[in-house]
C-alpha atoms as a PDB file:
ATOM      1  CA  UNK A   1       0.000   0.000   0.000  1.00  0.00           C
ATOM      2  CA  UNK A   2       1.517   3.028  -1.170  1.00  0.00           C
ATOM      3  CA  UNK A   3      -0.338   6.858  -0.255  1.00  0.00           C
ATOM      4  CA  UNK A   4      -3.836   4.506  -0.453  1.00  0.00           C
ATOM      5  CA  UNK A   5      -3.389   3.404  -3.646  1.00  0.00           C
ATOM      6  CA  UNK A   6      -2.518  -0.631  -3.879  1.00  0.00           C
ATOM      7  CA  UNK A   7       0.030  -1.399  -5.888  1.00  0.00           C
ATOM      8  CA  UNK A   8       0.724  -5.101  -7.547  1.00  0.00           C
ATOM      9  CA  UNK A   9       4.396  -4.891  -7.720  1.00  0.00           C
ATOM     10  CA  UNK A  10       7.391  -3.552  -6.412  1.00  0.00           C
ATOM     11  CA  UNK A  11       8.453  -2.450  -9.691  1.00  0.00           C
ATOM     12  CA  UNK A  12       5.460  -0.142 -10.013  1.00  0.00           C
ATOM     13  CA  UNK A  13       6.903   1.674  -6.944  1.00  0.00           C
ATOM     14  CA  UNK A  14      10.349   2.726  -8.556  1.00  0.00           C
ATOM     15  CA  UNK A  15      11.049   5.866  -8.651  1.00  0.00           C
ATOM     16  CA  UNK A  16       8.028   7.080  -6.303  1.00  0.00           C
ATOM     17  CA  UNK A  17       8.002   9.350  -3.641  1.00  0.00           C
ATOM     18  CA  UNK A  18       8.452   7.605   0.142  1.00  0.00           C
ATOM     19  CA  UNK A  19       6.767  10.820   1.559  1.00  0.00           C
ATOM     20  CA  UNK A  20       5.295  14.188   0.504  1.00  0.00           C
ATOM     21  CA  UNK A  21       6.745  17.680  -0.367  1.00  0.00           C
ATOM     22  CA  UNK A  22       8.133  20.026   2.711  1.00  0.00           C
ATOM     23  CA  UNK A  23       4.559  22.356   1.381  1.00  0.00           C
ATOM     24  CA  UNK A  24       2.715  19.410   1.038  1.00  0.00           C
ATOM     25  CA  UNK A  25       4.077  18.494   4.602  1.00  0.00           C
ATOM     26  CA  UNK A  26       2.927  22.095   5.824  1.00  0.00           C
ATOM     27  CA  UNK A  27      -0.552  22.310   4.224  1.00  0.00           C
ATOM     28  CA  UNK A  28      -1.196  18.357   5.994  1.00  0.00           C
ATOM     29  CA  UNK A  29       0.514  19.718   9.360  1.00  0.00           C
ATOM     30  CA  UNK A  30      -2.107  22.548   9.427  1.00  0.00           C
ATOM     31  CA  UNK A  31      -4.790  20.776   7.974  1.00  0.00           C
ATOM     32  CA  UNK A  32      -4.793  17.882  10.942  1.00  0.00           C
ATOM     33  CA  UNK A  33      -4.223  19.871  13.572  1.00  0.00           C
ATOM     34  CA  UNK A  34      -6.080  22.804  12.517  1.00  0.00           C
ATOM     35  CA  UNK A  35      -3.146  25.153  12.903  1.00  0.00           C
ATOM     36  CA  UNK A  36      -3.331  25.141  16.745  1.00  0.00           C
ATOM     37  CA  UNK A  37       0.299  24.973  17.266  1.00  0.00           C
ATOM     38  CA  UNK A  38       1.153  27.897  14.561  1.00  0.00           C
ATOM     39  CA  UNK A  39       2.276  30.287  17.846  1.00  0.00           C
ATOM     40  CA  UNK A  40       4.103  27.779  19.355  1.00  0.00           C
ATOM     41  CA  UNK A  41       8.100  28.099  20.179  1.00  0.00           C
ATOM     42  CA  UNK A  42       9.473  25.189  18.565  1.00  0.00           C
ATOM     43  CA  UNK A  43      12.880  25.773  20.351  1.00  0.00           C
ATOM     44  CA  UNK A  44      13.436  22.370  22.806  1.00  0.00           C
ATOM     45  CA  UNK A  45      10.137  20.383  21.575  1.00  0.00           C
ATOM     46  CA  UNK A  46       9.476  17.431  19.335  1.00  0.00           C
ATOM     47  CA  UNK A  47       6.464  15.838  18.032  1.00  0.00           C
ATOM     48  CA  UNK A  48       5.375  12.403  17.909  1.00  0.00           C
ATOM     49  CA  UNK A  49       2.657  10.233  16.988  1.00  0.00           C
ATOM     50  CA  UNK A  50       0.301   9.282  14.061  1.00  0.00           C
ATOM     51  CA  UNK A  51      -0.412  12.695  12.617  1.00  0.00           C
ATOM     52  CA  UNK A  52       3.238  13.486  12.245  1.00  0.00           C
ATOM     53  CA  UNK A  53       3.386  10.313  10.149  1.00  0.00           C
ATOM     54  CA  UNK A  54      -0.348  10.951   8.698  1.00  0.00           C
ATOM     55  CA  UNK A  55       1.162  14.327   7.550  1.00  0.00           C
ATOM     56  CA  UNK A  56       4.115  12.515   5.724  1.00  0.00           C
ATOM     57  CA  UNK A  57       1.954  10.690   4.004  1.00  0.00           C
ATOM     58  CA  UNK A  58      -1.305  12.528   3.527  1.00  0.00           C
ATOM     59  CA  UNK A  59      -1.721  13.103   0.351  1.00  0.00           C
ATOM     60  CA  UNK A  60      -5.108  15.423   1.254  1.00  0.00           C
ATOM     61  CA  UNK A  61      -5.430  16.022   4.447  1.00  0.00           C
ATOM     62  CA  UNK A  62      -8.471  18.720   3.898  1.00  0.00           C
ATOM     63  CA  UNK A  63     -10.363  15.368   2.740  1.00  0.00           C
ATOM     64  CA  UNK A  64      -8.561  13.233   4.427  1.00  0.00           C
ATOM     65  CA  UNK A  65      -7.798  10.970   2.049  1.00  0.00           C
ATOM     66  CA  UNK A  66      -6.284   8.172   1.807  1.00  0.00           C
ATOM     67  CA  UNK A  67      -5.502  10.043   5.346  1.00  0.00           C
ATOM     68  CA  UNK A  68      -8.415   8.111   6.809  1.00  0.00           C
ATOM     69  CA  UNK A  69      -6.347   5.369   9.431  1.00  0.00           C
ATOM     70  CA  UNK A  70      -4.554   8.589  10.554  1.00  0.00           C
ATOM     71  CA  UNK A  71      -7.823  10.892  10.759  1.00  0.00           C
ATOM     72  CA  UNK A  72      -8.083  10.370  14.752  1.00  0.00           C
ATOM     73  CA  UNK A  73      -4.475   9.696  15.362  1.00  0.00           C
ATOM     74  CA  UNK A  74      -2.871  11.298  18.162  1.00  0.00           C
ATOM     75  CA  UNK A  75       0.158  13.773  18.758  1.00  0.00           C
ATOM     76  CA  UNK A  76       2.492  13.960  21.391  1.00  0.00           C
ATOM     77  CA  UNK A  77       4.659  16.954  22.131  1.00  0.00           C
ATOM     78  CA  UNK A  78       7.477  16.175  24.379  1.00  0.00           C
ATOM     79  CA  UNK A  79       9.725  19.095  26.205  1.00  0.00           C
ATOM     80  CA  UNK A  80      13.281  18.279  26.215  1.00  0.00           C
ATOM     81  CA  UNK A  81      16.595  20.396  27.533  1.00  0.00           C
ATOM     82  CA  UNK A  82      15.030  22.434  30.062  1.00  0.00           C
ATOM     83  CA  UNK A  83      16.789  22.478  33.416  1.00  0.00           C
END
């Protein structure tokens, strides 16, 4: 299963993406978590979870699809390097 679309043979895979676009990425980051985190200071945190990896491979996350087995996924933001 490649971006929701099943495909017979490796050989029909050559040469395709793994992931999307960096403002592909950006538009699916926004779109699935509805730009909540646009103000946020990115300096010492990380994300985690199934919408970072629906993002990668969303290829419409405004429909959400083939997004669908990541449409309720969760995220986890972890603070690191604080003393």
């Amino acid at each position: 299963m490649l971006l929701g679309t099943h495909r017979t043979s490796d050989e029909e895979c050559v040469g395709l993406p793994a992931v999307v676009d960096r403002e592909t990425f950006d538009y699916n980051w926004k779109m699935f978590t509805n730009d909540i985190l646009k103000d946020l200071n990115w300096n010492n945190v990380f994300v985690a979870g199934g919408v970072v990896l629906g993002t990668l491979f969303a290829v419409n996350a405004n429909t959400m699809q083939p997004a669908e087995p990541w449409k309720w996924s969760n995220i986890n933001v972890y603070i690191y390097g604080l003393t």
